[in-house]
N, C-alpha and C. Protein backbone atom coordinates (compact mmCIF):
# COMPACT_ATOMS: atom_id res chain seq x y z
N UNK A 1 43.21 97.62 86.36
CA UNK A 1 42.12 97.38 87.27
C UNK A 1 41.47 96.01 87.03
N UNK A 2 41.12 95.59 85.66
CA UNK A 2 41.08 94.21 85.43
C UNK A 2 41.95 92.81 86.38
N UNK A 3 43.37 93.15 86.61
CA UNK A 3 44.13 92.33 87.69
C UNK A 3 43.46 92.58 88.34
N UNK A 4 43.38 93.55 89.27
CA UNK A 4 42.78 93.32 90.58
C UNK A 4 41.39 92.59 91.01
N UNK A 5 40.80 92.13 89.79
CA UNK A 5 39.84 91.04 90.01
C UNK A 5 40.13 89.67 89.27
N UNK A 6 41.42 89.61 89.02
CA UNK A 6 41.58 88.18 88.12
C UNK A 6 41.63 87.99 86.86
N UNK A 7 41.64 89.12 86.12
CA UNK A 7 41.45 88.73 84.60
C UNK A 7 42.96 89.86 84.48
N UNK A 8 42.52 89.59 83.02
CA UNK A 8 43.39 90.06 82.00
C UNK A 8 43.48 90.08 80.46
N UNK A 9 43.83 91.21 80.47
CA UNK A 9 43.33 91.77 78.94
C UNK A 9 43.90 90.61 77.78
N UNK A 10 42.99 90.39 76.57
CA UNK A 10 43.72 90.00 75.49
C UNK A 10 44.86 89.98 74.50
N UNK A 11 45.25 89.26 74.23
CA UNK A 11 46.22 89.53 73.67
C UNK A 11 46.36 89.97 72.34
N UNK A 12 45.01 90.41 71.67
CA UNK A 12 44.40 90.74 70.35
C UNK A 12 44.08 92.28 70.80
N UNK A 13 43.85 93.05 69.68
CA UNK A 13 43.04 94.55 69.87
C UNK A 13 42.06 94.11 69.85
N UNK A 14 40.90 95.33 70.25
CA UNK A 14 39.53 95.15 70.00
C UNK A 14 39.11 94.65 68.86
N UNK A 15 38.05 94.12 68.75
CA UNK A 15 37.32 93.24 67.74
C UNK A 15 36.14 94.31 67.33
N UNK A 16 36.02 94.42 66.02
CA UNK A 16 34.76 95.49 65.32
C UNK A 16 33.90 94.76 65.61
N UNK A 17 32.47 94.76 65.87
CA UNK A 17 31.23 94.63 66.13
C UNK A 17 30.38 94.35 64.52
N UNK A 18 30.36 92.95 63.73
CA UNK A 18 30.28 93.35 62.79
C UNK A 18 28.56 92.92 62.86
N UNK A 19 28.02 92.70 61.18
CA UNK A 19 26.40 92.23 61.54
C UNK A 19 26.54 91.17 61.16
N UNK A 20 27.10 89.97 61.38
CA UNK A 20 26.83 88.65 61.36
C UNK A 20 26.94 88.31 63.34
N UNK A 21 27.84 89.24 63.98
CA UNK A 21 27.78 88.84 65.28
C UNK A 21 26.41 89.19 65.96
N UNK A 22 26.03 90.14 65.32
CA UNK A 22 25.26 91.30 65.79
C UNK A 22 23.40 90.23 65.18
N UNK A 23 23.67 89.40 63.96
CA UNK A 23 22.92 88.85 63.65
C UNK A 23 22.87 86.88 64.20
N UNK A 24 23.82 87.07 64.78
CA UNK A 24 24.04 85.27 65.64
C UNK A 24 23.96 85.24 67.10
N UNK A 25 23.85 86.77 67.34
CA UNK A 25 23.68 86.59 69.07
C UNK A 25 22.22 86.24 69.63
N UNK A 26 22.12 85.61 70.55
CA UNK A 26 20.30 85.29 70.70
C UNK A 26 20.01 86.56 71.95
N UNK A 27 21.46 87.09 72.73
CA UNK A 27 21.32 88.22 73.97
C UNK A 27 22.00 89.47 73.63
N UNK A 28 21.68 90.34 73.16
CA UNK A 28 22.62 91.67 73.06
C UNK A 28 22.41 92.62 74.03
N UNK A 29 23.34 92.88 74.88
CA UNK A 29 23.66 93.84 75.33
C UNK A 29 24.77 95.20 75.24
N UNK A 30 24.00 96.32 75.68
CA UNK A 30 24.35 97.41 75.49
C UNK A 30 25.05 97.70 76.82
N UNK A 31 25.65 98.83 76.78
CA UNK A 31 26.45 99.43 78.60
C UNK A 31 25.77 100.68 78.06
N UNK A 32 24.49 101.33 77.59
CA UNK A 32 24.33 102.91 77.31
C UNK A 32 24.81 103.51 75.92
N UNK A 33 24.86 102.80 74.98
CA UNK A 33 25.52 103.43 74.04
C UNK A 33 24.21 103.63 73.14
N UNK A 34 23.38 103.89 73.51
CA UNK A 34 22.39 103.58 72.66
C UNK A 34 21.95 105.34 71.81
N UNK A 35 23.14 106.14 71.35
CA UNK A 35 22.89 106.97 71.06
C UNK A 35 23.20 106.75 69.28
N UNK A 36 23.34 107.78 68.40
CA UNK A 36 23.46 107.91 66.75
C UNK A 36 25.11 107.90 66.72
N UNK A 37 25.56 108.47 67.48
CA UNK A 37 26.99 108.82 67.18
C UNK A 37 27.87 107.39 67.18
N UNK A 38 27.61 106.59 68.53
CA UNK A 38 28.32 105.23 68.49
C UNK A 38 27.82 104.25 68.69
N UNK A 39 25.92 104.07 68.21
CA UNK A 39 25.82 102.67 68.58
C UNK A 39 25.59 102.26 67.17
N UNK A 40 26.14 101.24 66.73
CA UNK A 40 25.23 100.88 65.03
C UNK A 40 24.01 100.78 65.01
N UNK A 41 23.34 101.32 64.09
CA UNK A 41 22.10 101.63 63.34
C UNK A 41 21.19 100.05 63.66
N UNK A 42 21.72 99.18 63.21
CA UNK A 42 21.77 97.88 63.30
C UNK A 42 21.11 97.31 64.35
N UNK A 43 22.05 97.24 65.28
CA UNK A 43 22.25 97.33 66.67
C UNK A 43 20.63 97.39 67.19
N UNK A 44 20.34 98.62 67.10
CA UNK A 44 19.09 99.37 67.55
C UNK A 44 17.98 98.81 66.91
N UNK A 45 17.86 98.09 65.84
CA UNK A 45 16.79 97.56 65.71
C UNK A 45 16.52 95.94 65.69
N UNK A 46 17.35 95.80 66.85
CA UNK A 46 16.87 94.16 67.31
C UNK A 46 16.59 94.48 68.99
N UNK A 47 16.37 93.13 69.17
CA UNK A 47 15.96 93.11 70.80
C UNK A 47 17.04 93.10 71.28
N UNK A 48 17.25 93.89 72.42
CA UNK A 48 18.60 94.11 73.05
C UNK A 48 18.57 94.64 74.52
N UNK A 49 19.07 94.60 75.66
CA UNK A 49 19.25 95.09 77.06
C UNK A 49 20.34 95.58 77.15
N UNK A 50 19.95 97.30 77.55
CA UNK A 50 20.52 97.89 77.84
C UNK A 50 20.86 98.04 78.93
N UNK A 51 21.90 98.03 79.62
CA UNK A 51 22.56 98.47 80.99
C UNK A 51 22.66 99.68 81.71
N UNK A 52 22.54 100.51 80.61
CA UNK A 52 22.55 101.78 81.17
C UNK A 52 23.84 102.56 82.02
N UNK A 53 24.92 101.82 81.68
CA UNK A 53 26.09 102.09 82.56
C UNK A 53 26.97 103.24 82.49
N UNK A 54 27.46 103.89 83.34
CA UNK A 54 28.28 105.47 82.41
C UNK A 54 29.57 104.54 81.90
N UNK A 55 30.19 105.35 80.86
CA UNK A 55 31.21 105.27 80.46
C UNK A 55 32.55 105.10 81.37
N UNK A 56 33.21 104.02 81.35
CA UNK A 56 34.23 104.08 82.54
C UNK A 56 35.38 105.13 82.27
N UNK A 57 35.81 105.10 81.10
CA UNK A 57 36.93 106.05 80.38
C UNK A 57 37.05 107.24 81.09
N UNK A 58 35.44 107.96 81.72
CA UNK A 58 34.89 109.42 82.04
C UNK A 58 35.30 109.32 83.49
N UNK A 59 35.68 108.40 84.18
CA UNK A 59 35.31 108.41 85.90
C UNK A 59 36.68 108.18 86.29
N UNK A 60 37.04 108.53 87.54
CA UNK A 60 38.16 108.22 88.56
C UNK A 60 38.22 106.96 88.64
N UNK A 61 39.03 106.54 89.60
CA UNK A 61 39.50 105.34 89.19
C UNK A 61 38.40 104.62 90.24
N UNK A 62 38.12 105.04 91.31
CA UNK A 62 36.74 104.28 92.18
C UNK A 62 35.51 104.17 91.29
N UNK A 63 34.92 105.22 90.86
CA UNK A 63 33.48 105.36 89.48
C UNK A 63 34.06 103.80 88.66
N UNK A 64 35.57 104.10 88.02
CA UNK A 64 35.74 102.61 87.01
C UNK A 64 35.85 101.24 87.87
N UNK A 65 36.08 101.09 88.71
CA UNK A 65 36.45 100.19 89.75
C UNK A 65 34.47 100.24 90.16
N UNK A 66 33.76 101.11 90.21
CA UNK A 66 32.23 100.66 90.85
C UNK A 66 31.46 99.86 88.81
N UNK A 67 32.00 100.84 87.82
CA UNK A 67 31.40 100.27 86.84
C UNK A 67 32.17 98.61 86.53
N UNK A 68 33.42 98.54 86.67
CA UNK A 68 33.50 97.05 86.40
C UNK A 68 33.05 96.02 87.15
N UNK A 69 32.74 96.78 88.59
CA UNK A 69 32.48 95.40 89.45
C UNK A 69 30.81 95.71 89.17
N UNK A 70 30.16 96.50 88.60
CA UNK A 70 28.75 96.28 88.03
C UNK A 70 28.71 95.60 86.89
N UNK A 71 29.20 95.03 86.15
CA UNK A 71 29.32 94.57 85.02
C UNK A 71 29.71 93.63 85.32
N UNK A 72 30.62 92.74 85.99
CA UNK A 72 31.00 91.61 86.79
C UNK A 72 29.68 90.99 87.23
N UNK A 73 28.87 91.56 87.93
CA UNK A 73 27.75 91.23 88.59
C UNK A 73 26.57 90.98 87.50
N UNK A 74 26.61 91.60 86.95
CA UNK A 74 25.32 91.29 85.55
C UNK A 74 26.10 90.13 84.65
N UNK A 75 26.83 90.55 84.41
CA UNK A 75 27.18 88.91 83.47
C UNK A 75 27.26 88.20 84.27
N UNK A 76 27.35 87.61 85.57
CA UNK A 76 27.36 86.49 86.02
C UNK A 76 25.71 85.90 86.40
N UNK A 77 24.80 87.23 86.11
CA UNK A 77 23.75 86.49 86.26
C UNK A 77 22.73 86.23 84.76
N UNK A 78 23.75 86.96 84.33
CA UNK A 78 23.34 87.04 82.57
C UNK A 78 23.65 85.16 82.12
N UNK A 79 24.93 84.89 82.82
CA UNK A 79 25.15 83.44 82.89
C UNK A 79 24.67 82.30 83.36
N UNK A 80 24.16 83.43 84.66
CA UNK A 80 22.66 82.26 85.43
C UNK A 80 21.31 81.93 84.29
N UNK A 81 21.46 83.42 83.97
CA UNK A 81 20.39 82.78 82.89
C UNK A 81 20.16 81.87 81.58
N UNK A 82 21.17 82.59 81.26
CA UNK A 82 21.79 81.21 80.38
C UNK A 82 21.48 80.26 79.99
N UNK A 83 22.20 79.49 81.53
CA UNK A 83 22.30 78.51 81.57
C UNK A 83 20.88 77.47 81.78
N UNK A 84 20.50 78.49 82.60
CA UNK A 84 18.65 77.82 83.19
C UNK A 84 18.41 77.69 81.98
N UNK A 85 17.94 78.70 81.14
CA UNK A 85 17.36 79.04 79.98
C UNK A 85 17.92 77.44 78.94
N UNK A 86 19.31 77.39 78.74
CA UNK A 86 19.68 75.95 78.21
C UNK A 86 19.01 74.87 78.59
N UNK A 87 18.83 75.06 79.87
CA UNK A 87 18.24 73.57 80.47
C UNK A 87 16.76 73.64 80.58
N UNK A 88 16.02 74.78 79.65
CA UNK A 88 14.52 74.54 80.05
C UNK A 88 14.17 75.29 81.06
N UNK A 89 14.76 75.62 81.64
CA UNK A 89 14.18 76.24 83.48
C UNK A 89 13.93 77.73 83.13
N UNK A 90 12.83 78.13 84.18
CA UNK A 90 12.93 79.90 84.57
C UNK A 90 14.08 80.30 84.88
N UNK A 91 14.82 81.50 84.21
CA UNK A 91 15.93 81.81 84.72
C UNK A 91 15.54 82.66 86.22
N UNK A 92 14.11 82.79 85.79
CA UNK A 92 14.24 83.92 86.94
C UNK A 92 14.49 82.94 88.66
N UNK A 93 13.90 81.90 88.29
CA UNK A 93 13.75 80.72 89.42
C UNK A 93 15.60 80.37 90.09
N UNK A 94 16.33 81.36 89.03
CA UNK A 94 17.98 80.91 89.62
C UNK A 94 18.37 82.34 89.97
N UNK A 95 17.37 83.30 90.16
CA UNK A 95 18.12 84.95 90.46
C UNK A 95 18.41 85.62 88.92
N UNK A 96 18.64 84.90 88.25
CA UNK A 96 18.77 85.85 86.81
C UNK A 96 17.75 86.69 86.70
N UNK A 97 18.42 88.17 85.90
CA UNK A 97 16.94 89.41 85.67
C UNK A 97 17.49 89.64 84.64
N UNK A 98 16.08 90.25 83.86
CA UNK A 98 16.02 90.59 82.43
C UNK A 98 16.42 92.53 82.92
């Protein structure tokens, strides 16, 4: 489902989430994991935005196809912000939301 919008998976496995990433990021975001069982302890006690997104793994293939193209859509304005944010500016002044 990734092809069908242009990308494509890595050529590495997943990467562990360790606490130096977790301690160098200035934006953390969550997709909902914000429970004991799988989010790190860690994790939860910095500033972070949560998404709130269901799990795609759980849904048909339209539900995963509506969660990636929601996630498509927030990082690209996660990028608007960014970038404003680099240059000094309101992100909100470019459509970016917290």
């Amino acid at each position: 489902m990734l092809a069908e919008i242009g990308l494509k998976l890595p050529p590495h496995p997943p990467r562990e989430l360790t606490a130096t990433m977790i301690d160098s990021a200035s934006i953390r975001v969550t997709m909902g994991c914000l429970d004991d069982a799988s989010c790190p302890a860690r994790l939860k006690s910095r500033e972070l935005r949560d998404w709130a997104l269901p799990d795609p793994g759980r849904l048909d293939d339209e539900g995963f196809r509506g969660v990636r193209d929601e996630i498509r859509r927030r990082v690209s304005l996660l990028h608007q912000e960014i970038v404003a944010m680099s240059r000094g500016e309101d992100p909100t002044e470019h459509g970016a939301v917290r």
